[in-house]
PDB file of N, CA and C in Angstrom:
ATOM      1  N   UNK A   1      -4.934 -14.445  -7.803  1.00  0.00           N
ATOM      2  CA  UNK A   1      -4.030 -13.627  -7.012  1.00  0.00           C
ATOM      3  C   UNK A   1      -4.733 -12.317  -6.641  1.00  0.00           C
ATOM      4  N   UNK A   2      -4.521 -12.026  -5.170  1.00  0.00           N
ATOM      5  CA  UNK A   2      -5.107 -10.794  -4.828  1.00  0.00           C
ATOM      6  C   UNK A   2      -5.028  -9.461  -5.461  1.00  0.00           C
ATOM      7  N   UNK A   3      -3.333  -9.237  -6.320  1.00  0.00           N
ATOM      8  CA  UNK A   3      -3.099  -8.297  -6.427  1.00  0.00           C
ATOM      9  C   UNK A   3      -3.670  -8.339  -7.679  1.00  0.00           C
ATOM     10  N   UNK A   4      -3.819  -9.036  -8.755  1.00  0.00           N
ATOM     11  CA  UNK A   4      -4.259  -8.953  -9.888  1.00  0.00           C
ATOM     12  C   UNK A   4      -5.469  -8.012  -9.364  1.00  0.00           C
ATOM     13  N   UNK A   5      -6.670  -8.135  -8.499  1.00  0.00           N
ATOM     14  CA  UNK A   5      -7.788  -7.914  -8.605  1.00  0.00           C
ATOM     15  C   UNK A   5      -7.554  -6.390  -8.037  1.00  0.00           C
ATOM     16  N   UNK A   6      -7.000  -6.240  -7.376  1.00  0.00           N
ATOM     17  CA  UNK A   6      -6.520  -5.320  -6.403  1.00  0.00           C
ATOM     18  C   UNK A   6      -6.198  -3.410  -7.460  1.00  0.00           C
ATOM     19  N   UNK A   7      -5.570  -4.372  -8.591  1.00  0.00           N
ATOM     20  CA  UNK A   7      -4.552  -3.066  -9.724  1.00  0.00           C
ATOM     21  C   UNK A   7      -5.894  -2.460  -9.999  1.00  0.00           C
ATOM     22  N   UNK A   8      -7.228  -3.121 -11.095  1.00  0.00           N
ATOM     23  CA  UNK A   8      -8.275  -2.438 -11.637  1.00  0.00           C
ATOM     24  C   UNK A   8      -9.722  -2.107 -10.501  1.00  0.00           C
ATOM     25  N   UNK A   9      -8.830  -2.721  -9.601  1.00  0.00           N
ATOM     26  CA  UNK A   9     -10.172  -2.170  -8.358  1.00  0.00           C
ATOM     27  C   UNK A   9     -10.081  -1.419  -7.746  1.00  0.00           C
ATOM     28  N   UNK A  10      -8.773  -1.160  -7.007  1.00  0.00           N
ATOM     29  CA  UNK A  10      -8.239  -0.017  -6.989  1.00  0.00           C
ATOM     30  C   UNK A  10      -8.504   1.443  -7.436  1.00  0.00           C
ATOM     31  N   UNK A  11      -7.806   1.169  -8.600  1.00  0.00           N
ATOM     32  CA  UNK A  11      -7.920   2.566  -9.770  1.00  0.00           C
ATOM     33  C   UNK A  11      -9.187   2.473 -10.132  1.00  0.00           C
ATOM     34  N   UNK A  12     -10.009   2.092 -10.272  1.00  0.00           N
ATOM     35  CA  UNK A  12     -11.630   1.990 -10.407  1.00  0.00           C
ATOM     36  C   UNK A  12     -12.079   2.621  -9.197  1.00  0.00           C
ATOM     37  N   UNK A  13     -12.109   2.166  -8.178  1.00  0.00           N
ATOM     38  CA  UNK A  13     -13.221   2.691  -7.289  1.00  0.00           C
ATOM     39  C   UNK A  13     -12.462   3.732  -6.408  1.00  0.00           C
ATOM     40  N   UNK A  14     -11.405   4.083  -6.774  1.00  0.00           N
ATOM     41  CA  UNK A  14     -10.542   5.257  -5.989  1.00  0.00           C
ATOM     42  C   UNK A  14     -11.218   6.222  -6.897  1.00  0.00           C
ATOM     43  N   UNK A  15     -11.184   6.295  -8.379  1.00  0.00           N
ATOM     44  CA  UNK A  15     -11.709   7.298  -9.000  1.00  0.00           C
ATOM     45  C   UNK A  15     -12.936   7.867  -9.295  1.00  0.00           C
ATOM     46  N   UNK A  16     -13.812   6.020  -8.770  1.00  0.00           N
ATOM     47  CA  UNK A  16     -15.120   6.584  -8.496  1.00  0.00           C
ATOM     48  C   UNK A  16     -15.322   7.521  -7.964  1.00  0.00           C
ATOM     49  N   UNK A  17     -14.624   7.290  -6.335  1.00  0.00           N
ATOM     50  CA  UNK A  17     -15.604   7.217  -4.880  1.00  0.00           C
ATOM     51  C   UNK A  17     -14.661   8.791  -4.573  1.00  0.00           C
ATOM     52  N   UNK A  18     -13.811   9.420  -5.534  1.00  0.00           N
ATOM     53  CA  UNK A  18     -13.263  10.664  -5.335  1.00  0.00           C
ATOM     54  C   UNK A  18     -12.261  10.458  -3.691  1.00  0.00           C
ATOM     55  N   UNK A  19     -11.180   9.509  -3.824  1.00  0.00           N
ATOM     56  CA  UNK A  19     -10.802   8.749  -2.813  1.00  0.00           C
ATOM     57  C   UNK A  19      -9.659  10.085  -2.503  1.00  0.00           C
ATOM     58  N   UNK A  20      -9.471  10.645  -1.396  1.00  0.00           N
ATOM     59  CA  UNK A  20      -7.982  11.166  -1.159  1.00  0.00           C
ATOM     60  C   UNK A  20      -7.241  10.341  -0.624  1.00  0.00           C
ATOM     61  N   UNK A  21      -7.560   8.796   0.113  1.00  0.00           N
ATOM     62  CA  UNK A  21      -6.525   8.581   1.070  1.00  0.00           C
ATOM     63  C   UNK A  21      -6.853   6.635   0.676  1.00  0.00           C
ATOM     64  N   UNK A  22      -5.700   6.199   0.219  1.00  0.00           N
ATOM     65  CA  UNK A  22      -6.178   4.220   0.437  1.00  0.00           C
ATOM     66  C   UNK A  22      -5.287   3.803   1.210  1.00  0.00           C
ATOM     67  N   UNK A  23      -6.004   3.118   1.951  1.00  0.00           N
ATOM     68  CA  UNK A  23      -4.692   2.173   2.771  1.00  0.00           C
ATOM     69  C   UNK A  23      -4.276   0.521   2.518  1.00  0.00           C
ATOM     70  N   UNK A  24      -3.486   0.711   2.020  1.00  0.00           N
ATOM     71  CA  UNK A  24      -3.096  -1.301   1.808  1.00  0.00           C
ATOM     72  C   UNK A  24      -2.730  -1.626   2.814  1.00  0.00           C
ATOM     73  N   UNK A  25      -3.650  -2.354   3.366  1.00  0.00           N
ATOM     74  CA  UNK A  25      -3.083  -3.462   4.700  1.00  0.00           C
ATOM     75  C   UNK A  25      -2.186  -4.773   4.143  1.00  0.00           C
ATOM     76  N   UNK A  26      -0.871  -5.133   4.560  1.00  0.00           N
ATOM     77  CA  UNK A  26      -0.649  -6.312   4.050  1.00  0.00           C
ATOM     78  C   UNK A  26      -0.458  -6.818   5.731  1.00  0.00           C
ATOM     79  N   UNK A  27      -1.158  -6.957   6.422  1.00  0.00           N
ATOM     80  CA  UNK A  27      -0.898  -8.030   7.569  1.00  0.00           C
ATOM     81  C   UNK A  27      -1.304  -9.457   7.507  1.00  0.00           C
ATOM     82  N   UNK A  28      -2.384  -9.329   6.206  1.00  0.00           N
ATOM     83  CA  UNK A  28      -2.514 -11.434   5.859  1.00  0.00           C
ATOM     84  C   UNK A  28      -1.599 -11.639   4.608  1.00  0.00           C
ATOM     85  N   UNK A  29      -0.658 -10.806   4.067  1.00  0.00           N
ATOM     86  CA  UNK A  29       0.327 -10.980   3.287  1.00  0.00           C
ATOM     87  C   UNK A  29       1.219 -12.014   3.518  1.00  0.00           C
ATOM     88  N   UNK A  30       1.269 -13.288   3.548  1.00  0.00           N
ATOM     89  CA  UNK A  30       2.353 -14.243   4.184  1.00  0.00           C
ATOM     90  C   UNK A  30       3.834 -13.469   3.187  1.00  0.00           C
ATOM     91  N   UNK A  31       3.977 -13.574   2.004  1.00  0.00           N
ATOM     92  CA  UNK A  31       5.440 -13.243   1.795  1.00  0.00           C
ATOM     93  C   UNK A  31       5.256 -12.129   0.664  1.00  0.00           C
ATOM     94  N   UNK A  32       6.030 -11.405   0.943  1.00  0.00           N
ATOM     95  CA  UNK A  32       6.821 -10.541  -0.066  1.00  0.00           C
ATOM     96  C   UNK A  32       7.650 -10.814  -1.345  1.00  0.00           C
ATOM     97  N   UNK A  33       7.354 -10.984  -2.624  1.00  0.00           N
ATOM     98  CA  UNK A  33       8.680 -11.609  -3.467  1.00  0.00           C
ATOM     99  C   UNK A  33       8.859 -10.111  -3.976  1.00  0.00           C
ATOM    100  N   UNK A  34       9.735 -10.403  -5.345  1.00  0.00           N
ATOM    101  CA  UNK A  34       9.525  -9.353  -6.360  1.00  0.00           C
ATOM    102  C   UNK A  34       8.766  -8.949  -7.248  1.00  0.00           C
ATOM    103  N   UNK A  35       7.628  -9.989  -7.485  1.00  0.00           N
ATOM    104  CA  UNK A  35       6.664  -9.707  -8.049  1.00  0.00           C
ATOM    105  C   UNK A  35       5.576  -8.647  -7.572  1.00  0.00           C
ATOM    106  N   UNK A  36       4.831  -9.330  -6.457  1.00  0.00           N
ATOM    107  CA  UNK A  36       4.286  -8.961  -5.018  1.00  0.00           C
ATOM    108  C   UNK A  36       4.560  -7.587  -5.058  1.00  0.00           C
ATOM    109  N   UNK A  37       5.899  -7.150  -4.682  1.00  0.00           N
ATOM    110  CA  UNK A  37       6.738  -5.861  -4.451  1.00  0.00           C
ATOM    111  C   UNK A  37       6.269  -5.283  -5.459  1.00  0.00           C
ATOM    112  N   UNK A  38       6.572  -5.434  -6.775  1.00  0.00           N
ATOM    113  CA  UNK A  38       6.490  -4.522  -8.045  1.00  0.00           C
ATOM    114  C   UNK A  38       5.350  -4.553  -8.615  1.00  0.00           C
ATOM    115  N   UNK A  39       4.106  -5.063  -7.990  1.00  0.00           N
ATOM    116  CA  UNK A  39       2.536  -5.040  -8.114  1.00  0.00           C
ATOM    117  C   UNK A  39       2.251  -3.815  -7.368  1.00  0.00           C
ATOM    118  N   UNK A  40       2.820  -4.157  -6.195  1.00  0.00           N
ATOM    119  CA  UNK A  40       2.034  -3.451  -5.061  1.00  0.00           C
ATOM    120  C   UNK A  40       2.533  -1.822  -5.311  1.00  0.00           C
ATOM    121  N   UNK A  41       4.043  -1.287  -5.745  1.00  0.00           N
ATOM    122  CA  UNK A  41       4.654  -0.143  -6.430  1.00  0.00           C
ATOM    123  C   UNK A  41       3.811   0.695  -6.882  1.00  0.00           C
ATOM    124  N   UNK A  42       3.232  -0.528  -8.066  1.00  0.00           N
ATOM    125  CA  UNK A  42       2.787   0.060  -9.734  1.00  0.00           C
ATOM    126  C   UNK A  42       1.367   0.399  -9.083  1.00  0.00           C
ATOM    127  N   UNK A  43       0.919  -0.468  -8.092  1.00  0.00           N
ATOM    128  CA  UNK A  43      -0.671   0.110  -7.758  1.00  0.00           C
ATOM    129  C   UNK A  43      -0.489   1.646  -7.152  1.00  0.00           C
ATOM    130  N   UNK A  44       0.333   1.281  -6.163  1.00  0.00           N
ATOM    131  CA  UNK A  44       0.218   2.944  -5.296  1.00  0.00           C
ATOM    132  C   UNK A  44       0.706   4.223  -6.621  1.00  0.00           C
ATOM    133  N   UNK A  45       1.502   3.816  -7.645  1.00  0.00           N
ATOM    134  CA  UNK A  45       2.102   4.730  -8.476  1.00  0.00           C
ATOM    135  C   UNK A  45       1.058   5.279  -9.104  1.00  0.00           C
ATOM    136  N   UNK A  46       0.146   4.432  -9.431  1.00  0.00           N
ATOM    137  CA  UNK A  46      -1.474   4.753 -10.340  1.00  0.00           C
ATOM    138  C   UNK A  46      -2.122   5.361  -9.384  1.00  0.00           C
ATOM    139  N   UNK A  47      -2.286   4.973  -8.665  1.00  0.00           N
ATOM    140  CA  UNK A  47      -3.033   5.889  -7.546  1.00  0.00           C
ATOM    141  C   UNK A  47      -2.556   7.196  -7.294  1.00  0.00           C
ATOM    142  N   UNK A  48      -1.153   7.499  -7.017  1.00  0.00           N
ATOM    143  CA  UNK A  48      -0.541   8.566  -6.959  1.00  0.00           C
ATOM    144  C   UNK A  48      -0.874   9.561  -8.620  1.00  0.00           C
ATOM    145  N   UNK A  49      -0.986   9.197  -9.481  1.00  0.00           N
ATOM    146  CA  UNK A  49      -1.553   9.917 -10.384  1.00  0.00           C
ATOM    147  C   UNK A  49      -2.408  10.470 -10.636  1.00  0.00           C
ATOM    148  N   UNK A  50      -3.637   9.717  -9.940  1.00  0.00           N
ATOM    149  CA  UNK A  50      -5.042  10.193  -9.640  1.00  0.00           C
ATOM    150  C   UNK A  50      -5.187  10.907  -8.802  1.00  0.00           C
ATOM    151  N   UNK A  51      -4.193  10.918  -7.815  1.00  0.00           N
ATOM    152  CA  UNK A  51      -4.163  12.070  -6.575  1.00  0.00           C
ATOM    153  C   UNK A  51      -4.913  11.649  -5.288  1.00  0.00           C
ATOM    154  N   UNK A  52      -4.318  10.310  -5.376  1.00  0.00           N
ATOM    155  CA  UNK A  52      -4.904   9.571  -3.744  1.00  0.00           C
ATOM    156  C   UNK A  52      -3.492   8.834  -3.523  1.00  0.00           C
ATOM    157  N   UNK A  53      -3.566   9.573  -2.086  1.00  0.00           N
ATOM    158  CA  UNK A  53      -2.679   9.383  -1.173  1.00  0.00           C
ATOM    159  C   UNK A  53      -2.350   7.865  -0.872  1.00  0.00           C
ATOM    160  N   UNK A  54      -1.115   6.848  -0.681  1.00  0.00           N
ATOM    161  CA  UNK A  54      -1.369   5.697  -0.165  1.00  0.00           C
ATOM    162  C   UNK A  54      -0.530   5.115   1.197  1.00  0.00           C
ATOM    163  N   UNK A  55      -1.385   4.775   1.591  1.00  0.00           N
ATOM    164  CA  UNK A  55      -0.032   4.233   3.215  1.00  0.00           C
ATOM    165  C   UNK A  55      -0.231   3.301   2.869  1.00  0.00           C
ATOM    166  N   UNK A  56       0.863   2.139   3.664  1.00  0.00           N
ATOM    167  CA  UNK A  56       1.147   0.634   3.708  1.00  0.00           C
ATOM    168  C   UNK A  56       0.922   0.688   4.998  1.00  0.00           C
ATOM    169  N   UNK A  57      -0.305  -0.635   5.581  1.00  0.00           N
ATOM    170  CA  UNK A  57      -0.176  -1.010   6.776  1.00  0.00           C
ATOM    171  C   UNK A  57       0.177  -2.092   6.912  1.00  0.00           C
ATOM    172  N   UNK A  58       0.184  -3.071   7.955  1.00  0.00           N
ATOM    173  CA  UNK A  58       0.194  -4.425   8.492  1.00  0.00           C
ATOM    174  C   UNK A  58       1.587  -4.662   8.170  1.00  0.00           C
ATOM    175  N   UNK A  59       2.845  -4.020   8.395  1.00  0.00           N
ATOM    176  CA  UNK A  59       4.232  -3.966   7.939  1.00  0.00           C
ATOM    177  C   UNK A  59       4.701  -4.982   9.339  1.00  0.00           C
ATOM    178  N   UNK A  60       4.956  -6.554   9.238  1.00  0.00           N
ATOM    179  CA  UNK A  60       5.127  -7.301  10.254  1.00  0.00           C
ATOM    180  C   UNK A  60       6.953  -7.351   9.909  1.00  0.00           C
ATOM    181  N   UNK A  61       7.696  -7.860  11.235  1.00  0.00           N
ATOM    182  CA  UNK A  61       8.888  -7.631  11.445  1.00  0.00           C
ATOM    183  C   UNK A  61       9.348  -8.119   9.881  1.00  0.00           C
ATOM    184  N   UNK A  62       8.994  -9.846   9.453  1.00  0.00           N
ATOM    185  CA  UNK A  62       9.496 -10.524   8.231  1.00  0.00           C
ATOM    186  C   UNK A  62       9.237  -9.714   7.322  1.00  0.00           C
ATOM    187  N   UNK A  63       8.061  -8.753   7.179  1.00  0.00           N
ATOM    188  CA  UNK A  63       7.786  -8.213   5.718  1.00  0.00           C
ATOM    189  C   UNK A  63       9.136  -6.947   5.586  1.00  0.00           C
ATOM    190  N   UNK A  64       8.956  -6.311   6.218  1.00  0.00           N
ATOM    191  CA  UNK A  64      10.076  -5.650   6.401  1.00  0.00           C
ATOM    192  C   UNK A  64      11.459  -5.663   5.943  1.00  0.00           C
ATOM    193  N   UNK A  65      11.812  -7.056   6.550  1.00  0.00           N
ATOM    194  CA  UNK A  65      12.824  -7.678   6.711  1.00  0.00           C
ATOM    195  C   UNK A  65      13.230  -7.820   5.456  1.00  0.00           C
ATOM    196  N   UNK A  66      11.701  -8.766   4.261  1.00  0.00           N
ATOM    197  CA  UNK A  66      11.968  -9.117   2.885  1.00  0.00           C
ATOM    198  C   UNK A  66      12.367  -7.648   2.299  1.00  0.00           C
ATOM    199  N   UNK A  67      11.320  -7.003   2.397  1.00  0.00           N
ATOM    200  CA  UNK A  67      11.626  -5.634   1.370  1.00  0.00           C
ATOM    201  C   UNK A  67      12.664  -4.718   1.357  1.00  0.00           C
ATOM    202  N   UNK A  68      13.431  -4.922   2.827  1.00  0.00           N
ATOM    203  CA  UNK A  68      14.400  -4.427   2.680  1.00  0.00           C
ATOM    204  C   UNK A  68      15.781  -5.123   1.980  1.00  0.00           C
ATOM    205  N   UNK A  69      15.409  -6.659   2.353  1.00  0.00           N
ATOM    206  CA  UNK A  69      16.434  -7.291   1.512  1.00  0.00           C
ATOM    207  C   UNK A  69      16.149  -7.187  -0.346  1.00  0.00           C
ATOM    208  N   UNK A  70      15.194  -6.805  -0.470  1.00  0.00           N
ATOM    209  CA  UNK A  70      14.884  -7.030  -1.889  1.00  0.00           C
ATOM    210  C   UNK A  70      15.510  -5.086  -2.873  1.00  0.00           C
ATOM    211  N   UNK A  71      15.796  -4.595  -1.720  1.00  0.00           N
ATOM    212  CA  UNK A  71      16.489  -3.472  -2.262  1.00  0.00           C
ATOM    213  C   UNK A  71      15.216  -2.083  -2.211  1.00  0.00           C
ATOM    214  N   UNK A  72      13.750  -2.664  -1.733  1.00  0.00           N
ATOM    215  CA  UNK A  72      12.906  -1.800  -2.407  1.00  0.00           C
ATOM    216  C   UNK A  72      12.903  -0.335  -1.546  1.00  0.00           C
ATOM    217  N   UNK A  73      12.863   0.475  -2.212  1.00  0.00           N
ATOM    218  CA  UNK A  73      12.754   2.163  -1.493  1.00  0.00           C
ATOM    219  C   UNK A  73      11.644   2.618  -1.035  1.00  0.00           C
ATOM    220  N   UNK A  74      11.501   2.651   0.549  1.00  0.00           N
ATOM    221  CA  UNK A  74       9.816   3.245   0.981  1.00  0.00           C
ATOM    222  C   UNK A  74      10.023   4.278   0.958  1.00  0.00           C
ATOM    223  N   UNK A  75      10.932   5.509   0.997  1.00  0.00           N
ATOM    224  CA  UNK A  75      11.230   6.886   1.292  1.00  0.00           C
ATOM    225  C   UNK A  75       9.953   7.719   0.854  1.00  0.00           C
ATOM    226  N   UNK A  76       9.146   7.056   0.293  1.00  0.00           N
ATOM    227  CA  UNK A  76       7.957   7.929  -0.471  1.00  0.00           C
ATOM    228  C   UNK A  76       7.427   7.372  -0.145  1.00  0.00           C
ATOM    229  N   UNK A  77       7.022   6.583   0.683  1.00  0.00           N
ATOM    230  CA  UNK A  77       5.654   5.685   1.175  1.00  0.00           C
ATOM    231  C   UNK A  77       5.512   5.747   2.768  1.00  0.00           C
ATOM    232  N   UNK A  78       4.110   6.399   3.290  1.00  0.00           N
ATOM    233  CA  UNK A  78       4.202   6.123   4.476  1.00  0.00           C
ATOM    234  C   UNK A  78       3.877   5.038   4.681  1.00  0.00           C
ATOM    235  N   UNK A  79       4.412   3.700   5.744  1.00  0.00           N
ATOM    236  CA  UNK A  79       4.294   3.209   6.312  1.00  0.00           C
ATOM    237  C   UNK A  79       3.973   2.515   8.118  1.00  0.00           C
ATOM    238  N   UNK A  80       2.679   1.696   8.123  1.00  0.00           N
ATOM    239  CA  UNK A  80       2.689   2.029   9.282  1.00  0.00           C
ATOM    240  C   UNK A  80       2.786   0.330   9.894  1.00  0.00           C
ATOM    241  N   UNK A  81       3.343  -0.367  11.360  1.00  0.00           N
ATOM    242  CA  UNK A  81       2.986  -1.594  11.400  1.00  0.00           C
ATOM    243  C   UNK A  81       1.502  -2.529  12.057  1.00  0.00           C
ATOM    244  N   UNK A  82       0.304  -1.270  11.975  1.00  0.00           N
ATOM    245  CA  UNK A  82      -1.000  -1.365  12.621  1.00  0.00           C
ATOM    246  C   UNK A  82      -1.917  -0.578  11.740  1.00  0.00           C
ATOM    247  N   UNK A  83      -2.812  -1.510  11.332  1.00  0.00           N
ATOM    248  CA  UNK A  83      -4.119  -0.627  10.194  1.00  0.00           C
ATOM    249  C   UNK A  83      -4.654   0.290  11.550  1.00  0.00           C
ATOM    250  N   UNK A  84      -4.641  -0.016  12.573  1.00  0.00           N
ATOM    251  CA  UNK A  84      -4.759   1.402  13.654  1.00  0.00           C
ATOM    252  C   UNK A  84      -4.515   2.628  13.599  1.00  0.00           C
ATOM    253  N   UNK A  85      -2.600   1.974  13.566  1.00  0.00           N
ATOM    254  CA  UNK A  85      -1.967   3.684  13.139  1.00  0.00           C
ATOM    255  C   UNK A  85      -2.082   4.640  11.878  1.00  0.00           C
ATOM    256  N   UNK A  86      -1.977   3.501  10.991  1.00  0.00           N
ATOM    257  CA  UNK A  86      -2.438   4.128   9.193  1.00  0.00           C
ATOM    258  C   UNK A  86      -3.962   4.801   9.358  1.00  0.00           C
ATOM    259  N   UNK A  87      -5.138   4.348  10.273  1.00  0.00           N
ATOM    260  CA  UNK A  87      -6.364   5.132  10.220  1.00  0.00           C
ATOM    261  C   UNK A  87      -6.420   6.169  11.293  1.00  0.00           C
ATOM    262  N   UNK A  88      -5.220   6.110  12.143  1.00  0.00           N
ATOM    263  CA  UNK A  88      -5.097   7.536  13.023  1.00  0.00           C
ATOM    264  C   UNK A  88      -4.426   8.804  12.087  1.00  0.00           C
ATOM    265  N   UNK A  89      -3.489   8.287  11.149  1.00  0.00           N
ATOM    266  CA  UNK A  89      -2.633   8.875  10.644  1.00  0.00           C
ATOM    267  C   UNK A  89      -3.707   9.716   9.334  1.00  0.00           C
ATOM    268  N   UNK A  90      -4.219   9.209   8.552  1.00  0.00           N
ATOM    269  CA  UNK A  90      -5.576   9.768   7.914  1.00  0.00           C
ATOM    270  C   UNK A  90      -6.386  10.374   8.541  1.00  0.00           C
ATOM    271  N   UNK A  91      -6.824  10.258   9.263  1.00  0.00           N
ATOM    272  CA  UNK A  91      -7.747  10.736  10.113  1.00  0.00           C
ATOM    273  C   UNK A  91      -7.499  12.501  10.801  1.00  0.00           C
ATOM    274  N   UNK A  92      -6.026  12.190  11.053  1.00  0.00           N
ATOM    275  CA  UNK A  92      -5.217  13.133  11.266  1.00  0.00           C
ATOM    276  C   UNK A  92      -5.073  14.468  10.313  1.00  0.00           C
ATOM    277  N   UNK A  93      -4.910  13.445   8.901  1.00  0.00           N
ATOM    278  CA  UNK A  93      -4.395  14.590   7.691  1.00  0.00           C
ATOM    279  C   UNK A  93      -5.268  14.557   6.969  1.00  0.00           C
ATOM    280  N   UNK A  94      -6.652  14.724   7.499  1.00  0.00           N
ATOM    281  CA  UNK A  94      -7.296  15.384   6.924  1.00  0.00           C
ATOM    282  C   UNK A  94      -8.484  16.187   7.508  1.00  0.00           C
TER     283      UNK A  94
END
């Protein structure tokens, strides 16, 4: 599973590489469950500790669709639906 690899690679090479900004693309994400969801949380939450910023890109109409049915709260997450806009948006703030 991607995300397994994703949690200690992440927090590894964000803290290497003195990261301010990661972007998770999920546009080859086929589905969203609750697992998925509460992987992907706990990664940006670790990251947020270390003090790197995280956007969500590749946000397609269905993904959306799931996470909002699944109850989950982006209010703290920028989100964007184009790894375009997420690297204008960095690019921007900083």
């Amino acid at each position: 599973m991607i995300l397994v690899t994703l949690w200690p690679f992440a927090l590894q090479h964000g803290s290497d590489y003195k990261l301010n900004w990661l972007i998770i693309d999920l546009y080859a994400v086929p589905i969203i469950d609750t697992m998925v969801a509460d992987q992907i949380f706990k990664v940006i939450g670790a990251l947020r500790l270390l003090g790197i910023q995280v956007v969500l890109s590749g946000i397609r109409a269905e993904i959306a669709q799931t996470m909002v049915n699944l109850g989950l709260d982006l209010a703290d997450i920028t989100t964007f639906s184009s790894l375009h806009q997420a690297v204008e948006h960095v690019n921007q703030a900083d």
